[in-house]
PDB file of N, CA and C in Angstrom:
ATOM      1  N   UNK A   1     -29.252  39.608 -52.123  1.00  0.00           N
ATOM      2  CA  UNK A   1     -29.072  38.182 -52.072  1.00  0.00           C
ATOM      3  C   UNK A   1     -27.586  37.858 -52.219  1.00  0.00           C
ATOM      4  N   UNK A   2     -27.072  36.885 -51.350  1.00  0.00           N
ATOM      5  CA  UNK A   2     -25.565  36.417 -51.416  1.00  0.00           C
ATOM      6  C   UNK A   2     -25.251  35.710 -52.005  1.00  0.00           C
ATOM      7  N   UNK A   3     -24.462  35.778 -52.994  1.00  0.00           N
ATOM      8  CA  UNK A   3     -23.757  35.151 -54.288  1.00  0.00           C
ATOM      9  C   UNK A   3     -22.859  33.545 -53.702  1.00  0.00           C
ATOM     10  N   UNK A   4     -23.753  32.467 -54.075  1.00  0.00           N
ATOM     11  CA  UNK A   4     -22.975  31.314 -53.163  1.00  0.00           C
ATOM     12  C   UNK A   4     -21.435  30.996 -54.197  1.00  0.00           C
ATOM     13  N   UNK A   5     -20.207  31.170 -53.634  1.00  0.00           N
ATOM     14  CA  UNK A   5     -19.329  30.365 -54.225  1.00  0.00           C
ATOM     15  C   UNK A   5     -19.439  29.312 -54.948  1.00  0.00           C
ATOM     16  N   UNK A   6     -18.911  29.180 -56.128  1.00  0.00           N
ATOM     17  CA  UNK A   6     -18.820  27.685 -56.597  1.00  0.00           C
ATOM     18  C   UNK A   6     -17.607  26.796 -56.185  1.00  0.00           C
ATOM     19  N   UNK A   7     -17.634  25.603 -56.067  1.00  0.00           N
ATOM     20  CA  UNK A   7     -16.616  25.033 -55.454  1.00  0.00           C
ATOM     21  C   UNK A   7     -15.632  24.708 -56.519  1.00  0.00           C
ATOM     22  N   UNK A   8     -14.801  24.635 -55.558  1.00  0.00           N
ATOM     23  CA  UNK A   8     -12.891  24.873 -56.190  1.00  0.00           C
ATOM     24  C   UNK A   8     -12.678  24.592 -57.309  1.00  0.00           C
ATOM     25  N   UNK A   9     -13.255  22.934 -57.464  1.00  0.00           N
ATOM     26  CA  UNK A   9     -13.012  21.969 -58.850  1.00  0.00           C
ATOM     27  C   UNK A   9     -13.196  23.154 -60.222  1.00  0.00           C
ATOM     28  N   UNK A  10     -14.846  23.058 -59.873  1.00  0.00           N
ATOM     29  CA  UNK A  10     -15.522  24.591 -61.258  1.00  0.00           C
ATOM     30  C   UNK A  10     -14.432  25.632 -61.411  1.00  0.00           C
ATOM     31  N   UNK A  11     -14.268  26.196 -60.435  1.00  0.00           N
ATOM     32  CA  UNK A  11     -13.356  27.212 -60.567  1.00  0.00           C
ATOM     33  C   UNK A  11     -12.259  26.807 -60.830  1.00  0.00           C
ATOM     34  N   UNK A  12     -11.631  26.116 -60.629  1.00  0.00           N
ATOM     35  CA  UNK A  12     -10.230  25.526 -61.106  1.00  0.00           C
ATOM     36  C   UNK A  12     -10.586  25.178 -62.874  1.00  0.00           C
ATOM     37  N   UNK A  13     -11.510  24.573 -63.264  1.00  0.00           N
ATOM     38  CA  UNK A  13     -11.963  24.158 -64.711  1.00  0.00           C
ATOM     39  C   UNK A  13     -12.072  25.342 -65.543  1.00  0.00           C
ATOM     40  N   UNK A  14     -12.898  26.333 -65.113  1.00  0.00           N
ATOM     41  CA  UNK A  14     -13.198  27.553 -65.729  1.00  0.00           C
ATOM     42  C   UNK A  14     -11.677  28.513 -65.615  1.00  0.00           C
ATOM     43  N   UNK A  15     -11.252  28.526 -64.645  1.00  0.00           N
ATOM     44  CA  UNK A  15      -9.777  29.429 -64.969  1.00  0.00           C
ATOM     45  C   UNK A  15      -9.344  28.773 -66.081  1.00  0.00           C
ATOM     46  N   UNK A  16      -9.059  27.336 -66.024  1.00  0.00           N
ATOM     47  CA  UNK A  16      -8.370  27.160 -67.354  1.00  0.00           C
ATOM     48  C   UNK A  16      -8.949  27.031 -68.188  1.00  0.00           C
ATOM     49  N   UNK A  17     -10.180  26.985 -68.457  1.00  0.00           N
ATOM     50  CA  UNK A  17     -10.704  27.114 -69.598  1.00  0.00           C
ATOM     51  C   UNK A  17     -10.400  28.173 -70.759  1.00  0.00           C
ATOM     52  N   UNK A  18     -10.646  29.217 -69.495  1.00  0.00           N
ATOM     53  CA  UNK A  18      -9.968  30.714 -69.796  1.00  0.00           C
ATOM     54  C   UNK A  18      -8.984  30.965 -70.487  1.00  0.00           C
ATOM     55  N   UNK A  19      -8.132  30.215 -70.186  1.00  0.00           N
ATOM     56  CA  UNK A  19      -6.446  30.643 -70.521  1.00  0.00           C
ATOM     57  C   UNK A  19      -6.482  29.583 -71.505  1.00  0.00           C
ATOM     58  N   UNK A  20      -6.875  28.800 -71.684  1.00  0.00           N
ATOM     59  CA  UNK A  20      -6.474  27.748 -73.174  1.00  0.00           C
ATOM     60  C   UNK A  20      -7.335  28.490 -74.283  1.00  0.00           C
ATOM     61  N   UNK A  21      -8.468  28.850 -73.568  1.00  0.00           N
ATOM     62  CA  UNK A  21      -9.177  30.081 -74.683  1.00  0.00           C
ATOM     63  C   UNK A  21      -8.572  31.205 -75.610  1.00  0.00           C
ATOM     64  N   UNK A  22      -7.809  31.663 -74.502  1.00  0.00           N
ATOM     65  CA  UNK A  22      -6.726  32.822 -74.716  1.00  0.00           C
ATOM     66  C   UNK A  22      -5.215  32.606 -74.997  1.00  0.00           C
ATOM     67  N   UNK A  23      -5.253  30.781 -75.659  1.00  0.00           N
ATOM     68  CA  UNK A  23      -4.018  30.722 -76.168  1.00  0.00           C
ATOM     69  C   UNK A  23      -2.672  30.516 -74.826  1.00  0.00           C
ATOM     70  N   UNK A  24      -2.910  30.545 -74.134  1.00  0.00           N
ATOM     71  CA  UNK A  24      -1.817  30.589 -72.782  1.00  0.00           C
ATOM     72  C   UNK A  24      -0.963  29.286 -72.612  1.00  0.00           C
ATOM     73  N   UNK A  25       0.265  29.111 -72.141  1.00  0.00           N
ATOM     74  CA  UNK A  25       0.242  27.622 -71.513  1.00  0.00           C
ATOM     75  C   UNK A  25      -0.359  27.168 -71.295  1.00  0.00           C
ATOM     76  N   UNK A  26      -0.007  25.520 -71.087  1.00  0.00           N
ATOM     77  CA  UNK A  26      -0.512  24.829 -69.925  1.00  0.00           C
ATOM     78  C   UNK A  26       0.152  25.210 -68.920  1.00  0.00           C
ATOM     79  N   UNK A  27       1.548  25.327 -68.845  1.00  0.00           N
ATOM     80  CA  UNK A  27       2.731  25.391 -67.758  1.00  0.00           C
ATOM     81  C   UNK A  27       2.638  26.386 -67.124  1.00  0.00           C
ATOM     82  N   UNK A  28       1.306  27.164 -67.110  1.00  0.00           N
ATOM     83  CA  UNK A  28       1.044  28.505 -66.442  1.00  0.00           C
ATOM     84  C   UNK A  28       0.368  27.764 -65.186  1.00  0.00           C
ATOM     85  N   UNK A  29      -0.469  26.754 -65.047  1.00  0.00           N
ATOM     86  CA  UNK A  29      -1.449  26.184 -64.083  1.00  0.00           C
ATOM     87  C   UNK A  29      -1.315  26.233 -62.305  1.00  0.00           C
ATOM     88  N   UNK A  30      -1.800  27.752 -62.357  1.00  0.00           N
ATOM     89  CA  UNK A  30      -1.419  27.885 -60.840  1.00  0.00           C
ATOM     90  C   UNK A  30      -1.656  26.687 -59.563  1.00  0.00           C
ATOM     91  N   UNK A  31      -1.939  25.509 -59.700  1.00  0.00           N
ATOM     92  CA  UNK A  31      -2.244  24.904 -58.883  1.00  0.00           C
ATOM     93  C   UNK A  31      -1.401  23.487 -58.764  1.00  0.00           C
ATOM     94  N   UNK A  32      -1.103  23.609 -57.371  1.00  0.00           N
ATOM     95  CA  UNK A  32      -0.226  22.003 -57.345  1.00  0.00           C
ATOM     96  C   UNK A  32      -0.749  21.112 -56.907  1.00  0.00           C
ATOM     97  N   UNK A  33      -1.796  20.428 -56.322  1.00  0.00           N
ATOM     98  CA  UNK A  33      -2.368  20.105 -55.598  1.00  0.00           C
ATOM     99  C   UNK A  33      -3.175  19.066 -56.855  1.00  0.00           C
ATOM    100  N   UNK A  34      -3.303  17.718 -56.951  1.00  0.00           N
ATOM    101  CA  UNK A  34      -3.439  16.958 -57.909  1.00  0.00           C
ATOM    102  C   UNK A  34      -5.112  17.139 -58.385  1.00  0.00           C
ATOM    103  N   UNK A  35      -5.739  17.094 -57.530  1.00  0.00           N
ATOM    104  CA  UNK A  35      -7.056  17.587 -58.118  1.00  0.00           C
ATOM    105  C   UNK A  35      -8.010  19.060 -58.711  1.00  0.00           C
ATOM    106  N   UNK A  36      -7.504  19.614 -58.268  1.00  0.00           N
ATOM    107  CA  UNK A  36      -7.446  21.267 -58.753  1.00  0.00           C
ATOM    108  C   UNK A  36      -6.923  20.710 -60.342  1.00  0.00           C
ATOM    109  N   UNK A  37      -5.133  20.738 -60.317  1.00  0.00           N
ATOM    110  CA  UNK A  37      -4.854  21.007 -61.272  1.00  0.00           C
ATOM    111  C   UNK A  37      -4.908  20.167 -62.515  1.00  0.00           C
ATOM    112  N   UNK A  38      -5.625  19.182 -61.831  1.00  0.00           N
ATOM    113  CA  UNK A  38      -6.156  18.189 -63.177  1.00  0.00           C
ATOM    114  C   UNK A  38      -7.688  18.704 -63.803  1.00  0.00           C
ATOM    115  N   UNK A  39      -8.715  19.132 -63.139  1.00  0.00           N
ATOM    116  CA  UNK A  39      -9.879  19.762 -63.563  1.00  0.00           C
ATOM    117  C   UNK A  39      -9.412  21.281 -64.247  1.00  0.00           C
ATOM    118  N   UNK A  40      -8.644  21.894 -63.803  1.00  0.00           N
ATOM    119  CA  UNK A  40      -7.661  23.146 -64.653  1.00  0.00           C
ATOM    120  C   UNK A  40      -7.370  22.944 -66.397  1.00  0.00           C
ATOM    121  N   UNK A  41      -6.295  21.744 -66.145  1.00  0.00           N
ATOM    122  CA  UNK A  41      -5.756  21.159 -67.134  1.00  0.00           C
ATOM    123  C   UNK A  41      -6.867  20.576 -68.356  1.00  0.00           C
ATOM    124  N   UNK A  42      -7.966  20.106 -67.398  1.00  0.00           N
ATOM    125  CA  UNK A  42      -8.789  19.802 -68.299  1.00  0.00           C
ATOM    126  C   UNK A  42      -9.803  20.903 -69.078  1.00  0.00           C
ATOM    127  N   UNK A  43      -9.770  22.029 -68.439  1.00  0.00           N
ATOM    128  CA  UNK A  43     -10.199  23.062 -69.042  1.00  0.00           C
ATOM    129  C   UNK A  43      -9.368  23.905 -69.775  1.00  0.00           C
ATOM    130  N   UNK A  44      -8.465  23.598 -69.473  1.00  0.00           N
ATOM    131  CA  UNK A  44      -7.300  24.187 -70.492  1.00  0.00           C
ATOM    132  C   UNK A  44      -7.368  23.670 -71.819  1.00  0.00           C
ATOM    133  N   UNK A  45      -7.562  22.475 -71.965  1.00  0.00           N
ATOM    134  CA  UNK A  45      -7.137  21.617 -72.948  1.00  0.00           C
ATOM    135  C   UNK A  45      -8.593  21.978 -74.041  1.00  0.00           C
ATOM    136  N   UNK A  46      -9.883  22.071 -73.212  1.00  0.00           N
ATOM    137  CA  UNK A  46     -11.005  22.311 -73.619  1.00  0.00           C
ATOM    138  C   UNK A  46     -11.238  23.614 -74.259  1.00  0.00           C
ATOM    139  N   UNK A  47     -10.585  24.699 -73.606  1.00  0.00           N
ATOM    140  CA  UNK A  47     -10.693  25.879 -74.185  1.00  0.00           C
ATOM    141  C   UNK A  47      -9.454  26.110 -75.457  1.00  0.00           C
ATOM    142  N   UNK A  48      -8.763  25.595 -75.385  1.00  0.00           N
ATOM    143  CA  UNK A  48      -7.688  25.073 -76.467  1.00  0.00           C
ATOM    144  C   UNK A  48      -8.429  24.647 -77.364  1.00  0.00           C
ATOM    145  N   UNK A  49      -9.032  23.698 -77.833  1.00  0.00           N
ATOM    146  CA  UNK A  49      -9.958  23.493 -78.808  1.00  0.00           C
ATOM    147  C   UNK A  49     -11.267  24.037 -79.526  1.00  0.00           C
ATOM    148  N   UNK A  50     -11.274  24.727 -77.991  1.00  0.00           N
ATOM    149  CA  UNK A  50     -12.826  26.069 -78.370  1.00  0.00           C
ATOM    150  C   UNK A  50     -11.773  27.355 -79.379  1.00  0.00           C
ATOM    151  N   UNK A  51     -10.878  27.385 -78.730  1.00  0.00           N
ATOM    152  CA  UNK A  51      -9.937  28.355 -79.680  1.00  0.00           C
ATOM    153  C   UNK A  51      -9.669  27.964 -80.907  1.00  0.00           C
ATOM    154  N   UNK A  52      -8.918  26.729 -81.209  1.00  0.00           N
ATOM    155  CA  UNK A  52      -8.819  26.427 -82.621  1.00  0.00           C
ATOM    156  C   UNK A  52      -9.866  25.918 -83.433  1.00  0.00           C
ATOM    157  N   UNK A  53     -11.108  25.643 -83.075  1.00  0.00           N
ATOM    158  CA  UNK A  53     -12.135  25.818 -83.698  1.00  0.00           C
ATOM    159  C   UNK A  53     -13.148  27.351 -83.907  1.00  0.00           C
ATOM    160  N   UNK A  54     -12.471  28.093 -83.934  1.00  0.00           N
ATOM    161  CA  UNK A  54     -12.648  29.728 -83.774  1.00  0.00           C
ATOM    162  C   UNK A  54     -14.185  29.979 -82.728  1.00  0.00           C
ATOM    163  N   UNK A  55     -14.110  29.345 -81.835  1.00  0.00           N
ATOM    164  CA  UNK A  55     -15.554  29.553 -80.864  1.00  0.00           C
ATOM    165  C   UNK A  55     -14.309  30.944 -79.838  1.00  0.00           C
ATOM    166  N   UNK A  56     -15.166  31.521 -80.315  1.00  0.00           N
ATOM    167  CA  UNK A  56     -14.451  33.230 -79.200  1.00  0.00           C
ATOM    168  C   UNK A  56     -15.985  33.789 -79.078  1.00  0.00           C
ATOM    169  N   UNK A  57     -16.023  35.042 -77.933  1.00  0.00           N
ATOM    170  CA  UNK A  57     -16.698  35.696 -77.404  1.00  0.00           C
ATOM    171  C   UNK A  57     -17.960  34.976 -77.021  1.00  0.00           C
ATOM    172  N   UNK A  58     -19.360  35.176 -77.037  1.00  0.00           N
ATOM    173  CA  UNK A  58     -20.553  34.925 -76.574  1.00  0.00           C
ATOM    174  C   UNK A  58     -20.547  33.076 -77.072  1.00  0.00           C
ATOM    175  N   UNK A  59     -19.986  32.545 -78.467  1.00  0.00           N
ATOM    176  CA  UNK A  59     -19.505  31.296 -78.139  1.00  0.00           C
ATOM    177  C   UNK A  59     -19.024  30.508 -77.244  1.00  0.00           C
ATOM    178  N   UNK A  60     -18.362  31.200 -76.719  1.00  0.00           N
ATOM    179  CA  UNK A  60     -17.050  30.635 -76.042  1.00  0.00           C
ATOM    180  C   UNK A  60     -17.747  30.405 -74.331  1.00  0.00           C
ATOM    181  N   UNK A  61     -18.481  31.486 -74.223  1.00  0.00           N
ATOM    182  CA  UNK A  61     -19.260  31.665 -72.954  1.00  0.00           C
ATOM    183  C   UNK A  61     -20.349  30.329 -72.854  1.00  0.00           C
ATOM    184  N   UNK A  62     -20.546  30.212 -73.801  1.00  0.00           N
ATOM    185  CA  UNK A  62     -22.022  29.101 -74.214  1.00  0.00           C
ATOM    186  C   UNK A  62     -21.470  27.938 -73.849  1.00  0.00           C
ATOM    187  N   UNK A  63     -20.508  27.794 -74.041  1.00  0.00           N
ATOM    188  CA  UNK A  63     -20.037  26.249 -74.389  1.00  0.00           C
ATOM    189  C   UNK A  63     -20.019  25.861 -72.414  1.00  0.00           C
ATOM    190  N   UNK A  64     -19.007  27.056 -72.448  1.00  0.00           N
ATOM    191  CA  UNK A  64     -18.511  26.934 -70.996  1.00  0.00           C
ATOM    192  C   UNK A  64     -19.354  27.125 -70.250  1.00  0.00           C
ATOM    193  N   UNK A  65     -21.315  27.615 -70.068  1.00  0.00           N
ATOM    194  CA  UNK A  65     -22.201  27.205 -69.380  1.00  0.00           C
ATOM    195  C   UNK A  65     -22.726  25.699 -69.340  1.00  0.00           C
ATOM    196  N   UNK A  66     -22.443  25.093 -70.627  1.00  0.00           N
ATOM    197  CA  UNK A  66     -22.760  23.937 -70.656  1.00  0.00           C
ATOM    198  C   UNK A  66     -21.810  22.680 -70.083  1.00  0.00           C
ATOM    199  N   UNK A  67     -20.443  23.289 -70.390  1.00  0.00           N
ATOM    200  CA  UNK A  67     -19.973  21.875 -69.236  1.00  0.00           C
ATOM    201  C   UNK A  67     -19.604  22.214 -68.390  1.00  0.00           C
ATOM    202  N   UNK A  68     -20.629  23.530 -67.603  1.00  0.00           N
ATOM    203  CA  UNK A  68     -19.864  23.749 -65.648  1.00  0.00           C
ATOM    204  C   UNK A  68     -21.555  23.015 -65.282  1.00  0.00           C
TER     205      UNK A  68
END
């Protein structure tokens, strides 16, 4: 069975989710393009807070099934 892509936005949200998870910039945000890198940013900012509220590993996964 073929694995359907998720579209850009998700994926743009979840990369940064990633990296605010993992403490990273914001100023890392590979994307220039105003809508990408605002759903990015906003996962950045989100996983930034999953971090300083110590949500890591199988947490961290949970949260981020619930707001994709």
């Amino acid at each position: 069975m073929k694995r359907h892509k998720r579209d850009r936005d998700t994926r743009a949200y979840t990369r940064g989710y990633q990296a605010g998870l993992e403490g990273k910039s914001q100023d890392i945000c590979p994307f220039g393009a105003p809508n990408p890198r605002y759903n990015w940013i906003s996962g950045w900012r989100e996983g930034r807070t999953d971090q300083i509220h110590g949500y890591t590993g199988v947490a961290s996964v949970h949260n981020l099934k619930n707001m994709g």
